[in-house]
Protein backbone atom coordinates (compact mmCIF):
# COMPACT_ATOMS: atom_id res chain seq x y z
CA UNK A 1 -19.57 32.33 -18.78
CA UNK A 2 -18.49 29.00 -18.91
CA UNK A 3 -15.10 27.22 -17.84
CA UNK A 4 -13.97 27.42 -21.75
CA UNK A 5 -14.57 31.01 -22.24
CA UNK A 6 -12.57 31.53 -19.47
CA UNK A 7 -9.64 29.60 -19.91
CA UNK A 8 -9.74 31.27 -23.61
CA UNK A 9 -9.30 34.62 -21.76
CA UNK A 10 -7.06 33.20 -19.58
CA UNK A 11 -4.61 31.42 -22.36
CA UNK A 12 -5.75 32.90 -25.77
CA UNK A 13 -2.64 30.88 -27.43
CA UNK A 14 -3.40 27.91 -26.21
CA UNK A 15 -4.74 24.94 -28.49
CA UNK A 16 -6.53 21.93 -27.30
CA UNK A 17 -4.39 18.61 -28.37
CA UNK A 18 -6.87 15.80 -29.76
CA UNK A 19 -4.61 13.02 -29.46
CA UNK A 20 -5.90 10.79 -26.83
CA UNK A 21 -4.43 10.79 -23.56
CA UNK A 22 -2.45 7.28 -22.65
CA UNK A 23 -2.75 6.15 -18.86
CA UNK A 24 -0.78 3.03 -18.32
CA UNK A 25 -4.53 1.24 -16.55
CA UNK A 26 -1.78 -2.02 -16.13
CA UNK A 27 -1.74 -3.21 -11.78
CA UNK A 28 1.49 -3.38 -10.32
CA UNK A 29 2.40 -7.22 -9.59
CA UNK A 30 4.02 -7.72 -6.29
CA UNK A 31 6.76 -10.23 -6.03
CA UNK A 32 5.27 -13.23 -4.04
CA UNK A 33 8.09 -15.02 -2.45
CA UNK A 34 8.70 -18.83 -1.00
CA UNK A 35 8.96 -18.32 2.51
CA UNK A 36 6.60 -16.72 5.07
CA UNK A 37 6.31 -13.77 6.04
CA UNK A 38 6.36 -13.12 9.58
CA UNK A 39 3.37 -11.48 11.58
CA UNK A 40 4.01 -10.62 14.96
CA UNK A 41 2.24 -8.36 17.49
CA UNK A 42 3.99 -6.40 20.51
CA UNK A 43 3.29 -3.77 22.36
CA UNK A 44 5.40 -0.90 22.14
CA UNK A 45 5.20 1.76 24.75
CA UNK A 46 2.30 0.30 26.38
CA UNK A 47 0.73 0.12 23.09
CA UNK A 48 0.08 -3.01 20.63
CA UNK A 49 1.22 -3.10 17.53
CA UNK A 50 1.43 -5.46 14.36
CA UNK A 51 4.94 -6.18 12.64
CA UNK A 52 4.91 -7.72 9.30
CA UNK A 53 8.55 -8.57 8.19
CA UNK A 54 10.01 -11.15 5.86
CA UNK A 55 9.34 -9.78 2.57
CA UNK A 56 12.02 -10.18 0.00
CA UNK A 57 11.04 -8.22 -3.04
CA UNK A 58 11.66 -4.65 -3.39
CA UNK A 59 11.31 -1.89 -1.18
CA UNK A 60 9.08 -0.19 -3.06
CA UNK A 61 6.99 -3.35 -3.72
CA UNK A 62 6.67 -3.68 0.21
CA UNK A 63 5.83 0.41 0.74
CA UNK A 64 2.80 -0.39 -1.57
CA UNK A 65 1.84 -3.71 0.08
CA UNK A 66 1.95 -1.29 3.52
CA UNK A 67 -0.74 1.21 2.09
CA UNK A 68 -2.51 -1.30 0.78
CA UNK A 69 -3.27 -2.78 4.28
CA UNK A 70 -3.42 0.18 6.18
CA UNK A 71 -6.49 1.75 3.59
CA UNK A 72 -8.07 -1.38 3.98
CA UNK A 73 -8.15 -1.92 8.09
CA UNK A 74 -8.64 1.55 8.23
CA UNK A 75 -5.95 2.11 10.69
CA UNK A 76 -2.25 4.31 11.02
CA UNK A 77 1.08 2.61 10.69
CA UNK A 78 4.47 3.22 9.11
CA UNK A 79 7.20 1.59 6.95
CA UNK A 80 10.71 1.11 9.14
CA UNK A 81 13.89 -0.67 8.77
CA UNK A 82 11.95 -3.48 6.45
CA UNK A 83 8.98 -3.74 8.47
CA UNK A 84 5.57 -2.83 8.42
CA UNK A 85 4.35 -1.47 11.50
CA UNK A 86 0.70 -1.30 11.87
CA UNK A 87 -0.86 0.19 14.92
CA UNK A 88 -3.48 -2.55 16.94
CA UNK A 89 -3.62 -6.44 16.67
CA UNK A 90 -4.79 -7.15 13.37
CA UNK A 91 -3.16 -10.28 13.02
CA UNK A 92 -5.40 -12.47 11.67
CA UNK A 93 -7.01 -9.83 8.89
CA UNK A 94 -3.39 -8.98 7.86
CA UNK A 95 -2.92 -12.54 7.37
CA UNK A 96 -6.01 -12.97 5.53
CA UNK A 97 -5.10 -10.33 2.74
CA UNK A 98 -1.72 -11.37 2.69
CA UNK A 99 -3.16 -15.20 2.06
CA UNK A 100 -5.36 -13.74 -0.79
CA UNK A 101 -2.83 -12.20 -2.60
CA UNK A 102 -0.80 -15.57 -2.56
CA UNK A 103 1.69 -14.82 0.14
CA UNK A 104 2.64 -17.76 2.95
CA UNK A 105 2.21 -16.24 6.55
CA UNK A 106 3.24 -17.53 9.47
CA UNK A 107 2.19 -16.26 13.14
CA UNK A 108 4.38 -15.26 15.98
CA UNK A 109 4.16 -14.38 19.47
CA UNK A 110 0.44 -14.70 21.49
């Protein structure tokens, strides 16, 4: 008995639409700004982290830019206040995939 036959048994009203389904396949453009955006590392309780502020598009525009770095280093952060906080010094590869996606960085503190 295959998946079909069951979900028959399962929903005997049911019938299959054939329209085609519509996913919107479109990327979502950030808004790429004038100024900088500020990359700074601290340490915060003994620890060092990376704080990327500065952005001023949407919230929402800078929540996805946030996820977007943290899959690709591979490493835990969070989204405070209007600032990315990514755990580590990853400075110069947060710069470098900020650069690529046509935003100005600048570097602060050590």
């Amino acid at each position: 008995m295959d998946l079909h036959e069951q979900l028959k048994k399962l929903f005997p009203d049911h019938q299959p639409s054939n329209e085609p389904e519509i996913v919107d396949e479109t990327p979502h453009e950030l808004f790429v700004q004038k100024e900088p955006m500020i990359c700074q590392y601290e340490k915060r309780k003994g620890k060092p982290t990376t704080i990327i502020s500065g952005y001023a598009g949407s919230e929402e525009d800078f929540k996805i830019l946030a996820k977007e770095i943290k899959s690709k280093l591979a490493v835990g952060g969070s989204f405070k206040e209007g600032e990315i906080i990514i755990q580590g010094d990853f400075r110069d590869k947060i710069m470098k995939i900020l650069q690529e996606k046509g935003f100005k960085t600048k570097r602060v503190g050590g």
